[in-house]
C-alpha atoms as a PDB file:
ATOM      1  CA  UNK A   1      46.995 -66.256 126.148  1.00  0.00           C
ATOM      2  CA  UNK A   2      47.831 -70.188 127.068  1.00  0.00           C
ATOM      3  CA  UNK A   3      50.775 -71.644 125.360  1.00  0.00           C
ATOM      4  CA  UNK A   4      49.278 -74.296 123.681  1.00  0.00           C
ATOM      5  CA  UNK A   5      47.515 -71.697 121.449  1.00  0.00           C
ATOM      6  CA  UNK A   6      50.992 -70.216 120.296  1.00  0.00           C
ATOM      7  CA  UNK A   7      51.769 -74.037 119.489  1.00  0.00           C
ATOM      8  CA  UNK A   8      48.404 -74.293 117.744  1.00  0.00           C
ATOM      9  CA  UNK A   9      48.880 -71.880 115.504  1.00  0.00           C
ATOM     10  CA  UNK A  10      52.662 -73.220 115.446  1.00  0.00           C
ATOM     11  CA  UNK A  11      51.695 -76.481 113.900  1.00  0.00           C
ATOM     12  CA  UNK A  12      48.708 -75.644 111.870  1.00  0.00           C
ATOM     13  CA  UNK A  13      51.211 -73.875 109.339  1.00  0.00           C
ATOM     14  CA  UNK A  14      54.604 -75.926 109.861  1.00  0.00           C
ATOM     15  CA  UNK A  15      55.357 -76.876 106.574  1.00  0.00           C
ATOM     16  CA  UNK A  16      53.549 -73.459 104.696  1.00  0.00           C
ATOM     17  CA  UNK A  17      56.137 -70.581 105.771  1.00  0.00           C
ATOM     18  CA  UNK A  18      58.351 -67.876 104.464  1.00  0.00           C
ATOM     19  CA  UNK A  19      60.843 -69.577 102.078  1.00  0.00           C
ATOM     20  CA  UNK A  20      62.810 -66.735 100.751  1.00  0.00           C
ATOM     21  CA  UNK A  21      66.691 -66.524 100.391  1.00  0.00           C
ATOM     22  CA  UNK A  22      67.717 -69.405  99.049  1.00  0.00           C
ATOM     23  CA  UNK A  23      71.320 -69.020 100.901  1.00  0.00           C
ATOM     24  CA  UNK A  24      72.559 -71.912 103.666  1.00  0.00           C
ATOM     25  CA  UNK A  25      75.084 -69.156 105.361  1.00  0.00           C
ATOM     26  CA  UNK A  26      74.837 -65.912 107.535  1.00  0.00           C
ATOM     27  CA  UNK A  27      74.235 -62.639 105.976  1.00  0.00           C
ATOM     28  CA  UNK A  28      75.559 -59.443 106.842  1.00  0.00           C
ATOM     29  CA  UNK A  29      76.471 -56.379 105.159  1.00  0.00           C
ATOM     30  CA  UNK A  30      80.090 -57.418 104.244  1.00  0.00           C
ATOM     31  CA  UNK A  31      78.473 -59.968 102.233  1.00  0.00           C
ATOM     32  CA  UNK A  32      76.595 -57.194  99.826  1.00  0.00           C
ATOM     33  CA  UNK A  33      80.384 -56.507  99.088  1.00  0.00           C
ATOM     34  CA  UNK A  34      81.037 -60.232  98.242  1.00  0.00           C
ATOM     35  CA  UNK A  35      78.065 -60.597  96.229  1.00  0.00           C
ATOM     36  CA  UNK A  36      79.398 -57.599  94.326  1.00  0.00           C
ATOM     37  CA  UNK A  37      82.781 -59.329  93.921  1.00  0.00           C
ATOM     38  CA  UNK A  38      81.254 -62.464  92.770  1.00  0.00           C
ATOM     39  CA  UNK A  39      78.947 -61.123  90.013  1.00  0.00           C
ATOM     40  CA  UNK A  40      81.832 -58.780  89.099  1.00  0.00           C
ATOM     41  CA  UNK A  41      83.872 -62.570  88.480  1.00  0.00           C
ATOM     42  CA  UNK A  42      80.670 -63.588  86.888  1.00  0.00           C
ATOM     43  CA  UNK A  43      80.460 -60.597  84.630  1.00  0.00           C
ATOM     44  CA  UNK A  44      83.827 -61.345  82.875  1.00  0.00           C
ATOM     45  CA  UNK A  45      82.862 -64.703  81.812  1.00  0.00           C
ATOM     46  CA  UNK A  46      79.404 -63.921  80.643  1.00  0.00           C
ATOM     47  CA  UNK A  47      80.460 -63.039  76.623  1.00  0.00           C
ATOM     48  CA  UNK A  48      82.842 -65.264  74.579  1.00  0.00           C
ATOM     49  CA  UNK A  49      84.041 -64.526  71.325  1.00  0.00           C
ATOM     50  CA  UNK A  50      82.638 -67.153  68.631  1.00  0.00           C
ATOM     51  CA  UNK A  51      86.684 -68.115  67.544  1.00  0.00           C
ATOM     52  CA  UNK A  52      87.128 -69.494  71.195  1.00  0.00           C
ATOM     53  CA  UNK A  53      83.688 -71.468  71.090  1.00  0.00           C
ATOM     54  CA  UNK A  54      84.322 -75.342  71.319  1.00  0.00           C
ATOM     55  CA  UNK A  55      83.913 -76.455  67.664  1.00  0.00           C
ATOM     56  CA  UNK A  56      80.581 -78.141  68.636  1.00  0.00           C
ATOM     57  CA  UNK A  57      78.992 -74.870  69.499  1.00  0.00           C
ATOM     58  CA  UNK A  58      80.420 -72.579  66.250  1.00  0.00           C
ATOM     59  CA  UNK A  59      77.655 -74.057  64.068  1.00  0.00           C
ATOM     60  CA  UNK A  60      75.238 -71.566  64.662  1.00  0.00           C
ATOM     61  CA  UNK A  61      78.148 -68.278  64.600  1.00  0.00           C
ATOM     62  CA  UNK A  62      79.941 -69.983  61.118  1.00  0.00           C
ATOM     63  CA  UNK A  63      78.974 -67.019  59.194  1.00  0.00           C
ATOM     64  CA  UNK A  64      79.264 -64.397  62.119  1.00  0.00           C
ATOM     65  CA  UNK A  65      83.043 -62.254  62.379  1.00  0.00           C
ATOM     66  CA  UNK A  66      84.863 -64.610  64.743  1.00  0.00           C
ATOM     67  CA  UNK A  67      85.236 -62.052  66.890  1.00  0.00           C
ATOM     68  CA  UNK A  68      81.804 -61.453  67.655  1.00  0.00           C
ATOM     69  CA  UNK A  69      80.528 -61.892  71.274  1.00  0.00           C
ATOM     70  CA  UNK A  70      77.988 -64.261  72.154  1.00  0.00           C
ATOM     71  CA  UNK A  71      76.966 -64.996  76.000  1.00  0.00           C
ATOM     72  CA  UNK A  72      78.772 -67.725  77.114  1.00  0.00           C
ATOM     73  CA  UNK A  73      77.298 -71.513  78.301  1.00  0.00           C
ATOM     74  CA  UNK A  74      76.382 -72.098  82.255  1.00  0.00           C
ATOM     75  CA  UNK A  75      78.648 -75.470  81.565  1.00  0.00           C
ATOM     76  CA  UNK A  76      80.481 -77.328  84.473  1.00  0.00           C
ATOM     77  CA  UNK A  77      83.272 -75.843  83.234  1.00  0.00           C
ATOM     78  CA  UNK A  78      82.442 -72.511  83.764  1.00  0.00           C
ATOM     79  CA  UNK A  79      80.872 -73.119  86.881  1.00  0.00           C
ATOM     80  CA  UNK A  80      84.377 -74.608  88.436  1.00  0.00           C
ATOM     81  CA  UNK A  81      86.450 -71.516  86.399  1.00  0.00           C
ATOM     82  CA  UNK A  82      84.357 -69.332  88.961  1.00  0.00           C
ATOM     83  CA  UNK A  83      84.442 -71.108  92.018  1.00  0.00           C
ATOM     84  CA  UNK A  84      87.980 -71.227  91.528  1.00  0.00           C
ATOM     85  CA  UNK A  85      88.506 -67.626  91.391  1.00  0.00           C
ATOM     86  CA  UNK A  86      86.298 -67.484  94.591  1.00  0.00           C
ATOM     87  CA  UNK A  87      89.072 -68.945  96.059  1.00  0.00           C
ATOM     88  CA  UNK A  88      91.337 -67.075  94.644  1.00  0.00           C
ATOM     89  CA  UNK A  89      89.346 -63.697  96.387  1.00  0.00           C
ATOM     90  CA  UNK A  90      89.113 -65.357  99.909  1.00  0.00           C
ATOM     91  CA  UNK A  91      85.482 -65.925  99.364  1.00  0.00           C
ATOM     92  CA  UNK A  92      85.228 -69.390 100.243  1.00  0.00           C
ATOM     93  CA  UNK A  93      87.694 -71.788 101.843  1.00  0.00           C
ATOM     94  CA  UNK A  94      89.474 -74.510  99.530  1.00  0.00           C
ATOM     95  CA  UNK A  95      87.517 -77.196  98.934  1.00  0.00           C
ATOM     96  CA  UNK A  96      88.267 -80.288 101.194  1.00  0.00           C
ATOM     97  CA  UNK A  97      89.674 -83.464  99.618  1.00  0.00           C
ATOM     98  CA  UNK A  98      87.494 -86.390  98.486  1.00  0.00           C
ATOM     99  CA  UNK A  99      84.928 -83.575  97.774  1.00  0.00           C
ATOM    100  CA  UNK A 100      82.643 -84.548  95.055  1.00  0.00           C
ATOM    101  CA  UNK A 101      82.284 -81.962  91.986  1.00  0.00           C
ATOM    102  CA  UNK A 102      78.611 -80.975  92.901  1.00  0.00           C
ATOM    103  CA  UNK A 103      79.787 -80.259  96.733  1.00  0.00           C
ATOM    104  CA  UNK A 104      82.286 -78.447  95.844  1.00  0.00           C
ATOM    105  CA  UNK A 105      80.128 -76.204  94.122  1.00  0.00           C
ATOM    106  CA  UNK A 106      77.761 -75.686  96.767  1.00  0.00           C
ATOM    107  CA  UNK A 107      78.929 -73.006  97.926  1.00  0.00           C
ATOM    108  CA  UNK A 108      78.632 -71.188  94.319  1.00  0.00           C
ATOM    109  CA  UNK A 109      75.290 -72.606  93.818  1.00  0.00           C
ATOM    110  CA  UNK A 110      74.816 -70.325  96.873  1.00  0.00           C
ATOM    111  CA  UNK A 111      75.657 -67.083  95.563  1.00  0.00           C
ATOM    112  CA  UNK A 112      74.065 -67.660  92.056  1.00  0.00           C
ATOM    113  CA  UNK A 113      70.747 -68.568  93.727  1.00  0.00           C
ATOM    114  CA  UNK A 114      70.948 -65.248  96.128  1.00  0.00           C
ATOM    115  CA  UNK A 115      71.485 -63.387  92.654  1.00  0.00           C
ATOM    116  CA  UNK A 116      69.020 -64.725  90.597  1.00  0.00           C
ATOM    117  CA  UNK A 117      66.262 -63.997  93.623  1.00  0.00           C
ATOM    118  CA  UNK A 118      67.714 -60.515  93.924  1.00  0.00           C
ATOM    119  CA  UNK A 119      67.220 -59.997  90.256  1.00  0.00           C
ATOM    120  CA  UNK A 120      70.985 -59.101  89.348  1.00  0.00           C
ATOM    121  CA  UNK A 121      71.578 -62.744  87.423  1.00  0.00           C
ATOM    122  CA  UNK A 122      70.947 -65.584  86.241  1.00  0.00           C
ATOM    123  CA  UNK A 123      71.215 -68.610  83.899  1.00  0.00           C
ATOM    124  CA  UNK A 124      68.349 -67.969  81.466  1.00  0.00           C
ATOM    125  CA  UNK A 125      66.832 -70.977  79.361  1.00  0.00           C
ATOM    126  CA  UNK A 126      69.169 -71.113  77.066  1.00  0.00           C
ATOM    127  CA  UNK A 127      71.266 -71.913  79.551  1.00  0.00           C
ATOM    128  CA  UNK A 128      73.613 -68.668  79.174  1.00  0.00           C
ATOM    129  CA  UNK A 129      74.963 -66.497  82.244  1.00  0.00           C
ATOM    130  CA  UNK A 130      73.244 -63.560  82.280  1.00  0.00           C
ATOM    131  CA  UNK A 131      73.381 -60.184  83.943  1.00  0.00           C
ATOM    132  CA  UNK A 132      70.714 -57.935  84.498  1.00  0.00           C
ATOM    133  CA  UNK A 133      70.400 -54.302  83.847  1.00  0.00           C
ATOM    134  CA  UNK A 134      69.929 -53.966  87.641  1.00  0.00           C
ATOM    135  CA  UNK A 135      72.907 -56.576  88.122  1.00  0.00           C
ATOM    136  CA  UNK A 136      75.030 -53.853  85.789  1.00  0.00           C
ATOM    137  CA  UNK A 137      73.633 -51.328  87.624  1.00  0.00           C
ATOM    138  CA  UNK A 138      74.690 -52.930  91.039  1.00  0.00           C
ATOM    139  CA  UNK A 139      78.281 -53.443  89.533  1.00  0.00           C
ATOM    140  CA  UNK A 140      78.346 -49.603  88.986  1.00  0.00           C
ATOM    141  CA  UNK A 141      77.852 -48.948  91.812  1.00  0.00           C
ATOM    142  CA  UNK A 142      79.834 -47.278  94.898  1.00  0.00           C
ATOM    143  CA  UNK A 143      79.132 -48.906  98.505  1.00  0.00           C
ATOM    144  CA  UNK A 144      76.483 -46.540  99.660  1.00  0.00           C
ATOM    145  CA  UNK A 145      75.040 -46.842  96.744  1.00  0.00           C
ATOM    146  CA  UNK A 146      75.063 -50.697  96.941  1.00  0.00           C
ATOM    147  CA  UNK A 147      72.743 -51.132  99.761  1.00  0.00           C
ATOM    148  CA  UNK A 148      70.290 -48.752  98.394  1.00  0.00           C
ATOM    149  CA  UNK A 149      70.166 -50.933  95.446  1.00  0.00           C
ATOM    150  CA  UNK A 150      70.033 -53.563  97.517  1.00  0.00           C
ATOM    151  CA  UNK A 151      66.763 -52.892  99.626  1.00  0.00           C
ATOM    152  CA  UNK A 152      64.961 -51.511  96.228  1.00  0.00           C
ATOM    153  CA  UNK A 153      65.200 -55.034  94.941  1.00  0.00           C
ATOM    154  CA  UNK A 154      63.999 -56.441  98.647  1.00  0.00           C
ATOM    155  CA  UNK A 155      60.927 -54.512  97.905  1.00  0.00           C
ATOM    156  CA  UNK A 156      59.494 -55.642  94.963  1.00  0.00           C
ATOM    157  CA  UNK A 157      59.900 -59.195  95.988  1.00  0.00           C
ATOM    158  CA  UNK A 158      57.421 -61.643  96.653  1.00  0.00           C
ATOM    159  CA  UNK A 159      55.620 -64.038  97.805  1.00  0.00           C
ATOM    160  CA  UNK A 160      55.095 -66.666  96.886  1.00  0.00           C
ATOM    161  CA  UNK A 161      57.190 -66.714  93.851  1.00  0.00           C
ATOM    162  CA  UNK A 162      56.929 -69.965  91.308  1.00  0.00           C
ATOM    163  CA  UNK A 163      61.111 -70.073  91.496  1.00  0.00           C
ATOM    164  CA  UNK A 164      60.441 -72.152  95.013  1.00  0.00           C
ATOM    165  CA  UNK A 165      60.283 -75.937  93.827  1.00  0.00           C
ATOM    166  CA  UNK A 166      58.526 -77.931  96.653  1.00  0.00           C
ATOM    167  CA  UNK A 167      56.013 -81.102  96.410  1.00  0.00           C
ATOM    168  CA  UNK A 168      53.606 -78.752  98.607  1.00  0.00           C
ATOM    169  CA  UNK A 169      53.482 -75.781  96.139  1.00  0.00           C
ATOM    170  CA  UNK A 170      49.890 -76.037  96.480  1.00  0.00           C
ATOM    171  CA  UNK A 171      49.894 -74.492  99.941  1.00  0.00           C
ATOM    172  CA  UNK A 172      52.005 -71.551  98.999  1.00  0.00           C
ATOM    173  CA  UNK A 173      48.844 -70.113  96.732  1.00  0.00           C
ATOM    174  CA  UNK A 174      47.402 -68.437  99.407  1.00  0.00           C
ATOM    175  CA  UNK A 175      50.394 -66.109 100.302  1.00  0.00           C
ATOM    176  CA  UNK A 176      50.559 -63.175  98.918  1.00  0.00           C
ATOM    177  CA  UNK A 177      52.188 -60.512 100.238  1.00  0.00           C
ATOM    178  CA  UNK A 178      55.483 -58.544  99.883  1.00  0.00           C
ATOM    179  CA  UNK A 179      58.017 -60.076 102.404  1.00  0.00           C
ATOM    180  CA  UNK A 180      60.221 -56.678 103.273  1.00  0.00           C
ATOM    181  CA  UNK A 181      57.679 -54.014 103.139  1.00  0.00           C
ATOM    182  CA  UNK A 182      55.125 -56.353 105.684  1.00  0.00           C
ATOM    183  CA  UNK A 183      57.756 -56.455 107.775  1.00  0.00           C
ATOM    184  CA  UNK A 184      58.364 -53.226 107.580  1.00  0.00           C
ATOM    185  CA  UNK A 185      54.871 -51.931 108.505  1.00  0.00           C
ATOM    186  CA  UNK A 186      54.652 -54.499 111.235  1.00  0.00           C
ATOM    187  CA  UNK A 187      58.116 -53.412 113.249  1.00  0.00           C
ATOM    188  CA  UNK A 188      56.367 -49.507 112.994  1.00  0.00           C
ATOM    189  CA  UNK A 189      53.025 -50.436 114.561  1.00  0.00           C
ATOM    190  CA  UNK A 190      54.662 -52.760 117.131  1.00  0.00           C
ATOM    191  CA  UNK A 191      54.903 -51.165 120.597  1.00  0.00           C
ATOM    192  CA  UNK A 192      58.600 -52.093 120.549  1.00  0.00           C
ATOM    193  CA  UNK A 193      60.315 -51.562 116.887  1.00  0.00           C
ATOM    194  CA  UNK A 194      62.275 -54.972 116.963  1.00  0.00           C
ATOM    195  CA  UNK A 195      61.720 -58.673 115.719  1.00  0.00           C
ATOM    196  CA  UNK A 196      63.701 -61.746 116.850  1.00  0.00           C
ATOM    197  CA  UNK A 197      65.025 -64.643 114.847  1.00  0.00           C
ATOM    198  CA  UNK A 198      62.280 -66.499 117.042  1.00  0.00           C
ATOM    199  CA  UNK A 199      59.401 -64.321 116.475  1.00  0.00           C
ATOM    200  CA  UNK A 200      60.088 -64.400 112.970  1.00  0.00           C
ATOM    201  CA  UNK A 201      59.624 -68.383 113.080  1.00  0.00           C
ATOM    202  CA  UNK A 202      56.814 -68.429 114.888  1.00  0.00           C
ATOM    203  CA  UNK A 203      54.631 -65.675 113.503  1.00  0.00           C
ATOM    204  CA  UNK A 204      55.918 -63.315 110.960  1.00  0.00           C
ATOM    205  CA  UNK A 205      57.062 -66.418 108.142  1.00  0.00           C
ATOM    206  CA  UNK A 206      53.279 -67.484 108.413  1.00  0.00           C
ATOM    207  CA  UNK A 207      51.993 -64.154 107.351  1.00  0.00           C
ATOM    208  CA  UNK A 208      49.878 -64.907 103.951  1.00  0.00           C
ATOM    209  CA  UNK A 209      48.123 -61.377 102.958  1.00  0.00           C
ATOM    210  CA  UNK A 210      49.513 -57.693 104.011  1.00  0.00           C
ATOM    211  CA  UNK A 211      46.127 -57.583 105.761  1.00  0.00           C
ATOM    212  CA  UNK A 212      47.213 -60.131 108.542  1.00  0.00           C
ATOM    213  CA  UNK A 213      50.000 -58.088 110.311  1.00  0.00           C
ATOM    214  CA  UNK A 214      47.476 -56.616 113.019  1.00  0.00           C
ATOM    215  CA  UNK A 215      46.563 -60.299 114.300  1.00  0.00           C
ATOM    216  CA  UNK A 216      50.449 -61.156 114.000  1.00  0.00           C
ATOM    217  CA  UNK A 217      51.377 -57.387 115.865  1.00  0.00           C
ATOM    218  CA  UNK A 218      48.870 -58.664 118.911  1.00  0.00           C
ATOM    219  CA  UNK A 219      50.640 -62.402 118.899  1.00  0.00           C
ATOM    220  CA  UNK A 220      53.891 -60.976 119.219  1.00  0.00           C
ATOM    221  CA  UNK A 221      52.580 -58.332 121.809  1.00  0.00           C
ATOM    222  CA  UNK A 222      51.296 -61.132 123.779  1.00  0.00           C
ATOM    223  CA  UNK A 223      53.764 -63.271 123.558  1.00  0.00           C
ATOM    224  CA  UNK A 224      56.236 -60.516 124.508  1.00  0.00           C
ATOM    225  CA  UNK A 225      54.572 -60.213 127.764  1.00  0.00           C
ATOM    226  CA  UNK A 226      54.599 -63.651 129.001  1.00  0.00           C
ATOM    227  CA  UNK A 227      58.470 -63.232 129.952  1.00  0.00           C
ATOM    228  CA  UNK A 228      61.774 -65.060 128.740  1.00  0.00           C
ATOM    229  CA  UNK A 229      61.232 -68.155 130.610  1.00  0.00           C
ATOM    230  CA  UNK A 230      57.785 -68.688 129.352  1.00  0.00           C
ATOM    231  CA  UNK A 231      58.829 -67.988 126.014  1.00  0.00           C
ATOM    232  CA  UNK A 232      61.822 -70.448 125.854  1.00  0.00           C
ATOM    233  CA  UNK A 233      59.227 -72.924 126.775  1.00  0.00           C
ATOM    234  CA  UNK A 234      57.121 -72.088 123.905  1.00  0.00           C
ATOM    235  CA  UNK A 235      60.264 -72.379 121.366  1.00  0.00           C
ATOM    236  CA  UNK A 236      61.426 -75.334 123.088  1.00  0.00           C
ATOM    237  CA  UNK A 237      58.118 -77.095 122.532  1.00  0.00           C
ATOM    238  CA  UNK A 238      57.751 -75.770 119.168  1.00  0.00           C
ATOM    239  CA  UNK A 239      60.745 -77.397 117.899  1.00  0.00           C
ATOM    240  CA  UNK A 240      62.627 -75.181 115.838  1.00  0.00           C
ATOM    241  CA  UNK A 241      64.301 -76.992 112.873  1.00  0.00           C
ATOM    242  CA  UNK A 242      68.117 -75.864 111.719  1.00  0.00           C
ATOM    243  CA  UNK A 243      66.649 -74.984 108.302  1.00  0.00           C
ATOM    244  CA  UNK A 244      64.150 -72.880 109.737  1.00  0.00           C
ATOM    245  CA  UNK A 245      66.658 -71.002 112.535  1.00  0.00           C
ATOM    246  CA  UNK A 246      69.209 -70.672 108.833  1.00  0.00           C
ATOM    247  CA  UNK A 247      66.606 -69.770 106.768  1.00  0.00           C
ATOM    248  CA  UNK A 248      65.475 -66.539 109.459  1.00  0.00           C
ATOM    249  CA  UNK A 249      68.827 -65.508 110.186  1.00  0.00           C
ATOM    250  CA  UNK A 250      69.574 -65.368 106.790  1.00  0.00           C
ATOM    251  CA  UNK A 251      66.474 -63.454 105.570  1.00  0.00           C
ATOM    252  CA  UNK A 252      66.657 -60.851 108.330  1.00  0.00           C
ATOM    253  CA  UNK A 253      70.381 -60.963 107.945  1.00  0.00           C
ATOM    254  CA  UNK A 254      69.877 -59.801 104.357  1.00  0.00           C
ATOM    255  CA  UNK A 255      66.993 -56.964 105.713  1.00  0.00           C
ATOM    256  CA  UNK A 256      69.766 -56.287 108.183  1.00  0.00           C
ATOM    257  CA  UNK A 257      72.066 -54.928 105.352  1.00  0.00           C
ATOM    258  CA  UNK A 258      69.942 -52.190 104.503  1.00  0.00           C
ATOM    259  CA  UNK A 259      69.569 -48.268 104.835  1.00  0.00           C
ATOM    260  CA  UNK A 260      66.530 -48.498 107.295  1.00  0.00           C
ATOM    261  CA  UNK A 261      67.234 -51.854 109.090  1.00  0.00           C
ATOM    262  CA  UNK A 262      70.081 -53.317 111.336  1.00  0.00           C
ATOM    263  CA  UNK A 263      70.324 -57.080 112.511  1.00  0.00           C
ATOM    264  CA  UNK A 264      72.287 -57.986 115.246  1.00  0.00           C
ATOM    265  CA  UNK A 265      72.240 -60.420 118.177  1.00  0.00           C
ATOM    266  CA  UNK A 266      69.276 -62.208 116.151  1.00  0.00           C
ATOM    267  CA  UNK A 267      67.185 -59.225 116.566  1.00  0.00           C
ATOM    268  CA  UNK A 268      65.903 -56.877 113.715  1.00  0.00           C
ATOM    269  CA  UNK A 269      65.546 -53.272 114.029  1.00  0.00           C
ATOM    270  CA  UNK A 270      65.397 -50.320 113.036  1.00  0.00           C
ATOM    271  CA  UNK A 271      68.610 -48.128 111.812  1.00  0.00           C
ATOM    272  CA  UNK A 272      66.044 -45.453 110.171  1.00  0.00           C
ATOM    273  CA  UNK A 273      62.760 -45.509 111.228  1.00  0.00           C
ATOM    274  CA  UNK A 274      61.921 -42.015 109.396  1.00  0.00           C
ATOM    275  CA  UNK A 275      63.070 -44.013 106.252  1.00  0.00           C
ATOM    276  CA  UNK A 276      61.100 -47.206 107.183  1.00  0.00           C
ATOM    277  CA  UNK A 277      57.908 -44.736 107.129  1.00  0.00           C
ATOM    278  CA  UNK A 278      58.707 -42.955 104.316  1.00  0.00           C
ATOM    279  CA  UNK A 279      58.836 -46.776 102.356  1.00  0.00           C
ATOM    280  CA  UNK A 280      55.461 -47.783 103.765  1.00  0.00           C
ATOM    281  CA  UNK A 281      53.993 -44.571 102.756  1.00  0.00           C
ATOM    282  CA  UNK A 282      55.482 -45.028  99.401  1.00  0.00           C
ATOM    283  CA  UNK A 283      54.899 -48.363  98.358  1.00  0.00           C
ATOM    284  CA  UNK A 284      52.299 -50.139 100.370  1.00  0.00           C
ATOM    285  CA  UNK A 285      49.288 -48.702  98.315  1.00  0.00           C
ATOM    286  CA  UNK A 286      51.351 -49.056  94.998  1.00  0.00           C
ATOM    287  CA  UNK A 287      53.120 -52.385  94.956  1.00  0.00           C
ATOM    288  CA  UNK A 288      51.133 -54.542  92.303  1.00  0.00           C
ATOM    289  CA  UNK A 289      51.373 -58.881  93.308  1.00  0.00           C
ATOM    290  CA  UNK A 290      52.002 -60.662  90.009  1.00  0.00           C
ATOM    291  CA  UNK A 291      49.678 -63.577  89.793  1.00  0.00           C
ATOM    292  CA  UNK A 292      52.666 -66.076  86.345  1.00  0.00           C
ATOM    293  CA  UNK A 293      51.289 -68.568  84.546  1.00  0.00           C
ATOM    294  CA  UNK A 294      54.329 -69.930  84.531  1.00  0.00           C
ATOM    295  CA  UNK A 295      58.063 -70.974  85.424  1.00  0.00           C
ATOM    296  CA  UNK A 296      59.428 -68.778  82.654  1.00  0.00           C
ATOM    297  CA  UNK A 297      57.680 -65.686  83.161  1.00  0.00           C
END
């Protein structure tokens, strides 16, 4: 297979890929325990009692006990309260000085977004921190029991999903697939049961339906055999972008911190395979994709 049909492909779908964890740092499985620390910080703030409401907000609660609970605002406040406490927790690193307000927060904004996707939080449109039953669950939980709860939310995602907020949305309507089980059934038909970080880019984020992981198996298969220096060249002209490298580290990072899969060296593999077979053979057939109308649902 000549290169310049690997590039082909390449640039026919640059811009219409996998976007799925919405998280600008490496993922491992420590970070499933800092996730769990940070919606544990989360989870203390997420009531106030109506007496400690500014006075602007008591209008509603004027006739409610004053110590009634109420979830509390998603304010800046709030926001900085947390990040703080981060700190605290050797999360993240003191902020740096000169650092605007919205910066600072970045890193915050981070976690938030990874828990929202993962279904354990989120600011809902009233503009309250909530946590899920899953999230509660999740807090519950021991650390075994963490990463099993982990990979049952990886797979009932999907995508495409209307939480991703791009100009080119319309290009996204034709995927429609679950993101961990696909990759799942693809690392169990391929010859060798591994992906790399660069495979990923080039064929695996460009997947649209469950149905194309045969054509993408043969790719991979083919480009496998073409040897390392032929395949730099390939990378090398396909110009890999440092959002795309973050964003596939990070999404098989997070796969990586699962009960069937390990990621290491930028390669994903297989921990369980007996449990990666038992999950196809599961859910493949069952998994339903949910066409929303809208944002909100």
């Amino acid at each position: 297979m000549e290169i310049n049909h690997f590039l082909k492909l390449r640039y026919l779908d640059k811009n219409r890929a996998w976007y799925i964890i919405p998280r600008a740092q490496y993922f491992n499985e420590r970070n499933v325990e800092e996730l769990h620390t940070v919606l544990n910080i989360m989870k203390q703030y997420q009531y106030v009692k109506i007496k400690d409401l500014k006075t602007y907000q008591t209008k509603l609660g004027q006739k409610i006990n004053p110590e009634s609970l109420v979830y509390r605002a998603w304010s800046q406040d709030l926001r900085v309260r947390i990040f703080k406490e981060m700190i605290k927790r050797g999360i993240i690193k003191p902020y740096k000085k000169g650092q605007s307000i919205n910066d600072k927060l970045a890193n915050l904004r981070n976690h938030t977004n990874l828990l929202k996707k993962l279904g354990f939080g989120f600011v809902n449109k009233h503009q309250h921190l909530f946590i899920s039953d899953v999230g509660n669950s999740f807090l519950r939980s021991n650390q075994k029991e963490r990463f099993e709860i982990l990979e049952k939310q990886l797979i009932k995602l999907q995508f495409w999903n209307p939480s991703i907020e791009t100009k080119e949305i319309k290009y996204y309507k034709g995927f429609n697939l679950f993101p961990y089980i696909f990759i799942t059934e693809l690392l169990l038909i391929l010859k060798e049961h591994y992906l790399t970080v660069g495979e990923f880019i080039l064929f695996v984020s460009h997947a649209k339906t469950h149905n194309d992981k045969e054509i993408i198996k043969e790719l991979i298969e083919k480009f496998r055999e073409l040897g390392r220096e032929k395949q730099l060249e390939i990378m090398k002209k396909a110009f890999f972008t440092m959002p795309e490298m973050a964003n596939a580290s990070v999404t098989l990072g997070l796969f990586g911190s699962t009960p069937t899969f390990s990621f290491s060296k930028n390669r994903l593999e297989f921990k369980d395979m007996d449990k990666g077979e038992d999950l196809v053979e599961k859910y493949s057939k069952r998994l339903r994709f949910i066409e929303y109308e809208c944002f909100e649902d």
